[in-house]
Protein backbone atom coordinates (compact mmCIF):
# COMPACT_ATOMS: atom_id res chain seq x y z
CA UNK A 1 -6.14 68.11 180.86
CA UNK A 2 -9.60 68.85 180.93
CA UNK A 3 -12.12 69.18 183.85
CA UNK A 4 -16.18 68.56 184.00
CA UNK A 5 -18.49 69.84 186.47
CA UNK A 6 -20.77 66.10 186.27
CA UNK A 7 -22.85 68.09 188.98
CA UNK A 8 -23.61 71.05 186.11
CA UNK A 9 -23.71 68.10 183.30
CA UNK A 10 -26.43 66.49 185.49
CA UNK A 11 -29.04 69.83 186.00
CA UNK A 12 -28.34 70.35 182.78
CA UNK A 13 -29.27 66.88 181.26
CA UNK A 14 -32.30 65.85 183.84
CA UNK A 15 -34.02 69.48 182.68
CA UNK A 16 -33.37 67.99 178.86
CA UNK A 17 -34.57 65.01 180.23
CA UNK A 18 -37.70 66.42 181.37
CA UNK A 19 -38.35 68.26 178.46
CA UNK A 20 -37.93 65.24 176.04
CA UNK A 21 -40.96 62.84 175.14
CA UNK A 22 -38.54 59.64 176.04
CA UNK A 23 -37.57 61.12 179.15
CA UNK A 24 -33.46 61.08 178.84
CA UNK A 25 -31.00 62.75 177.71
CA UNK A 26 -27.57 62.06 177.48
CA UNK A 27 -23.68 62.88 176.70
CA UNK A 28 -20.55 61.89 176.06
CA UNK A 29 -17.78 63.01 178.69
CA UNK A 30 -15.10 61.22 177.89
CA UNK A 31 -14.32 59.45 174.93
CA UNK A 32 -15.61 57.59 172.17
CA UNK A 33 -15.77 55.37 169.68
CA UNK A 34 -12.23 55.74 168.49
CA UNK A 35 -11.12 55.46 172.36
CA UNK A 36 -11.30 52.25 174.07
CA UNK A 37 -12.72 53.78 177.16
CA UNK A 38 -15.70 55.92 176.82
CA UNK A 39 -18.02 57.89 179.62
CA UNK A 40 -21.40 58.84 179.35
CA UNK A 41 -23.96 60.51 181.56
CA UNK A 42 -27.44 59.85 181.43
CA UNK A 43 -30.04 61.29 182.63
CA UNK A 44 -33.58 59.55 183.46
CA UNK A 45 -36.83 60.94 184.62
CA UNK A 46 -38.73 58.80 186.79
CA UNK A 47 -40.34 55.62 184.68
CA UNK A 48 -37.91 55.89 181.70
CA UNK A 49 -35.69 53.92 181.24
CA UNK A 50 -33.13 52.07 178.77
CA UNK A 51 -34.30 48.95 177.44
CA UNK A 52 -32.62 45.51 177.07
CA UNK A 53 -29.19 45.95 174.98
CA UNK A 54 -26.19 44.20 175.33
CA UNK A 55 -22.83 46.07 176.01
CA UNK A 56 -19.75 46.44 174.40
CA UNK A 57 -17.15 45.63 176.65
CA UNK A 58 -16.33 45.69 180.41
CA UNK A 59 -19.09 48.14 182.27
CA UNK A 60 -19.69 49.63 184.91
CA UNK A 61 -22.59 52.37 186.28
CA UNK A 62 -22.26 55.13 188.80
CA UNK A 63 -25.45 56.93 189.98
CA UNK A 64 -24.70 60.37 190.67
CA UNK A 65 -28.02 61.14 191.31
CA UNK A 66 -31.41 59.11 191.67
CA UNK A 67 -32.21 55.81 191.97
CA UNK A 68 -32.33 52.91 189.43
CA UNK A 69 -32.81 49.46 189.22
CA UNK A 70 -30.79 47.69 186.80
CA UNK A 71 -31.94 44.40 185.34
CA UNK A 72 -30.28 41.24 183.61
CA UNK A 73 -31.55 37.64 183.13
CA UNK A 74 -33.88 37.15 186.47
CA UNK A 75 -32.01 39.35 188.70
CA UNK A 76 -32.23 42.93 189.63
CA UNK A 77 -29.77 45.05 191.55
CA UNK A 78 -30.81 48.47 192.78
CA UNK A 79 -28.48 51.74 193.28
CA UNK A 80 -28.70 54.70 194.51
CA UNK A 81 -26.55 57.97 194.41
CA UNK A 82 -23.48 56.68 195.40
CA UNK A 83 -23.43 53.63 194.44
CA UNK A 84 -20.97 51.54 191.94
CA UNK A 85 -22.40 48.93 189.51
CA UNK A 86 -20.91 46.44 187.63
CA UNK A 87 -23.29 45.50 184.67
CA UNK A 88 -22.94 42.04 183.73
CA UNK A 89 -21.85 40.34 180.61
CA UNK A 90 -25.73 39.93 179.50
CA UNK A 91 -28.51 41.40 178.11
CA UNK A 92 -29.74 44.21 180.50
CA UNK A 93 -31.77 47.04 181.06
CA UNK A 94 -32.34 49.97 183.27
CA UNK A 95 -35.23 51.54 184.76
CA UNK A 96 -35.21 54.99 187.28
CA UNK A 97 -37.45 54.69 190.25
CA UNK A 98 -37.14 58.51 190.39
CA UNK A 99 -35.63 61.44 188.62
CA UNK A 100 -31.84 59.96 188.22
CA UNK A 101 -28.51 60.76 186.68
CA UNK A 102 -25.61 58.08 186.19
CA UNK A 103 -22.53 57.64 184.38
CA UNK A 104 -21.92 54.70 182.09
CA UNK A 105 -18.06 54.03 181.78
CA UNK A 106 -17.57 51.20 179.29
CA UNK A 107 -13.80 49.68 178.29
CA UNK A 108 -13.87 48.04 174.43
């Protein structure tokens, strides 16, 4: 069994975040490619952002700190700390209105 502090993970990664010239940083918590299920936090300063991509599987987004606005096709759904999103089947991308942390769970 292992245990993660995602409250130390996300200092951590918003002050590498910060610090970067992209403005993110991020990590794997869980998983990887050779798992079907993988976690990843990300960190965001406010203004960055992850641009349009499409995803590898069933997705979902949990902000654990922040707010972000996540945007596919004509539609935009906001979330903030908290909140659970599903990310659609289509091309997307994901913008923090301020200084945010989430974690990306994907299934393959």
């Amino acid at each position: 069994m292992e245990k993660f502090s995602l409250e130390a993970l996300a200092r951590e990664h918003l002050e590498r975040a910060a610090a970067a010239s992209s403005g993110r940083s991020a990590a794997t918590v869980y998983g990887g490619h050779e798992h079907a299920l993988r976690q990843t936090l990300i960190a965001l300063v406010s203004g960055a952002g992850l641009t349009e991509h499409t995803s590898p599987g069933e997705a979902t987004l949990v902000v654990l700190r922040g707010r972000v606005r996540l945007h596919a096709n004509e539609i935009s759904w906001d979330g903030r700390t908290g909140d659970l999103l599903v990310i659609p089947q289509a091309r997307h991308s994901l913008d923090a209105l301020e200084d945010s942390v989430v974690l990306l769970t994907v299934a393959t």
